[in-house]
Protein backbone atom coordinates (compact mmCIF):
# COMPACT_ATOMS: atom_id res chain seq x y z
CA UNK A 1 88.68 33.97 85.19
CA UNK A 2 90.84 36.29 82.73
CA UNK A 3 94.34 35.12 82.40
CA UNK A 4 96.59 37.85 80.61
CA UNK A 5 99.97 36.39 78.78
CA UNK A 6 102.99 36.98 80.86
CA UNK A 7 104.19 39.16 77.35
CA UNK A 8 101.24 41.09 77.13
CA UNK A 9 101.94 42.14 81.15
CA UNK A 10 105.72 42.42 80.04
CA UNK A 11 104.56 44.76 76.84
CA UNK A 12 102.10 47.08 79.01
CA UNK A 13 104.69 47.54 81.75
CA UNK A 14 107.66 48.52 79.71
CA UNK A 15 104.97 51.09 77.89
CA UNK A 16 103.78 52.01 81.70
CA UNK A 17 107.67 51.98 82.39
CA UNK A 18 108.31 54.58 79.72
CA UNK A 19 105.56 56.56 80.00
CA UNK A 20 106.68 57.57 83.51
CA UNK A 21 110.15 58.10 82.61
CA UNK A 22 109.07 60.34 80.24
CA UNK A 23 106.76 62.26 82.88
CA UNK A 24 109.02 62.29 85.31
CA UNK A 25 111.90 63.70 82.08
CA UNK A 26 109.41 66.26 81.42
CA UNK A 27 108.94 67.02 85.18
CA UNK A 28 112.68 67.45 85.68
CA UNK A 29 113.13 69.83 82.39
CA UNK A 30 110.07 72.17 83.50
CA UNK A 31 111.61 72.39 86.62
CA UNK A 32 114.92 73.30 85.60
CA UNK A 33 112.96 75.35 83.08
CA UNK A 34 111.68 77.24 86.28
CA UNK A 35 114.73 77.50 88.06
CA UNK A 36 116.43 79.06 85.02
CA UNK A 37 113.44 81.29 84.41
CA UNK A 38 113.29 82.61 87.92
CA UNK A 39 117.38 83.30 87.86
CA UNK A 40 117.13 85.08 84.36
CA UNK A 41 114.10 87.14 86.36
CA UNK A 42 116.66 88.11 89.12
CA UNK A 43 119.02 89.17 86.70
CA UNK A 44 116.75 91.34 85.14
CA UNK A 45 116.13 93.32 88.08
CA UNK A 46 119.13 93.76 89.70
CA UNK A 47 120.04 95.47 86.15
CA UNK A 48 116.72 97.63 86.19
CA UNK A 49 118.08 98.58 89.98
CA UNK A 50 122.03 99.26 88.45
CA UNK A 51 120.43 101.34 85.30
CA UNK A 52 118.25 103.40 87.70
CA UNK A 53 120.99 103.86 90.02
CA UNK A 54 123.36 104.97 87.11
CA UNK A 55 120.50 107.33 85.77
CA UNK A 56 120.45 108.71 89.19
CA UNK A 57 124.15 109.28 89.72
CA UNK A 58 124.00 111.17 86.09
CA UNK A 59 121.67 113.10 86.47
CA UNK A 60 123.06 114.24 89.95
CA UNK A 61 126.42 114.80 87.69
CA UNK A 62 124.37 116.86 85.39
CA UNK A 63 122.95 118.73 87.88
CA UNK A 64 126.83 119.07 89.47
CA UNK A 65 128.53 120.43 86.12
CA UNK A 66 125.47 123.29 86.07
CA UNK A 67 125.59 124.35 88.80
CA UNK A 68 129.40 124.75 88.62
CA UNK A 69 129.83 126.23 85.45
CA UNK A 70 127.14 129.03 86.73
CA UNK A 71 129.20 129.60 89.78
CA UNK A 72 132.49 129.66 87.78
CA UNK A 73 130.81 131.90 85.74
CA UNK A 74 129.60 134.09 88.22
CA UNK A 75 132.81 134.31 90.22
CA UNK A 76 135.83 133.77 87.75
CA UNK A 77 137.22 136.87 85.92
CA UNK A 78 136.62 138.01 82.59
CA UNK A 79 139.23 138.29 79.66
CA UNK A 80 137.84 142.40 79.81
CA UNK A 81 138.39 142.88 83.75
CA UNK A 82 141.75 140.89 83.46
CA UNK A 83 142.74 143.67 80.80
CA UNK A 84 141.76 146.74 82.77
CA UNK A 85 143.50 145.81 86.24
CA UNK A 86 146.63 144.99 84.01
CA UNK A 87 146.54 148.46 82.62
CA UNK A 88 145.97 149.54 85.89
CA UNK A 89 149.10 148.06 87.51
CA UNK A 90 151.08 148.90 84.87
CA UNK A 91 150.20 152.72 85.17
CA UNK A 92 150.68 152.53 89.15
CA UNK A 93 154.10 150.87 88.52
CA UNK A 94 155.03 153.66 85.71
CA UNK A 95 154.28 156.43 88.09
CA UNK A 96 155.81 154.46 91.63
CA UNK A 97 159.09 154.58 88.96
CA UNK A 98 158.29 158.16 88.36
CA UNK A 99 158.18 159.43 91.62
CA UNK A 100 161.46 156.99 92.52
CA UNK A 101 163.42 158.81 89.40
CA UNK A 102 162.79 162.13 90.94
CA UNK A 103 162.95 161.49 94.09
CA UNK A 104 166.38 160.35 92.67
CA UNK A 105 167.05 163.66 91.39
CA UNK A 106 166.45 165.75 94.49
CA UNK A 107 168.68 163.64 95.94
CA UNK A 108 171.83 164.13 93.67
CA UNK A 109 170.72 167.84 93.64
CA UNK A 110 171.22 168.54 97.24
CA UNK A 111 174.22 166.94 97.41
């Protein structure tokens, strides 16, 4: 029979000892390794779904400021027509003044 020193079975279990705290160390960090991982992944997307959202809602916008500057184009007055209905009342309120000054006159006349 093979008898085995009580250090030598005191040497190999403290190397045995370490050996599996340092599998079971590495176990723990590759699992927190994982865990981290798989909350920086979630991260990541929900900020690829906000960017495409935002790229969405601008381009909507975009589409929203066209579309308004055509119709304010289309339906706003220019500086030109502004110009011409001016002259326009101005003339109507020039002869309405005319017709009140001699209407005026005839008055005082048949008096």
């Amino acid at each position: 029979m093979i008898t085995i020193p009580e250090w030598l079975i005191g040497v190999l279990g403290t190397g045995f000892g370490a050996v599996i705290a340092l599998l079971i160390r590495n176990a723990v960090a590759h699992t927190k390794n994982e865990a981290s991982a798989k909350a920086g992944q979630a991260i990541a997307n929900e900020a690829k779904a906000a960017a495409a959202d935002a790229q969405r809602l601008a381009a909507a916008t975009e589409r929203d400021l066209a579309q308004f500057r055509e119709r304010v184009a289309q339906e706003y007055a220019t500086v030109q027509l502004i110009d011409r209905i001016e002259e326009r009342l101005v003339g109507a309120l020039d002869r309405i003044g005319a017709r009140f000054d001699q209407f005026l006159l005839t008055q005082g006349k048949s008096k």
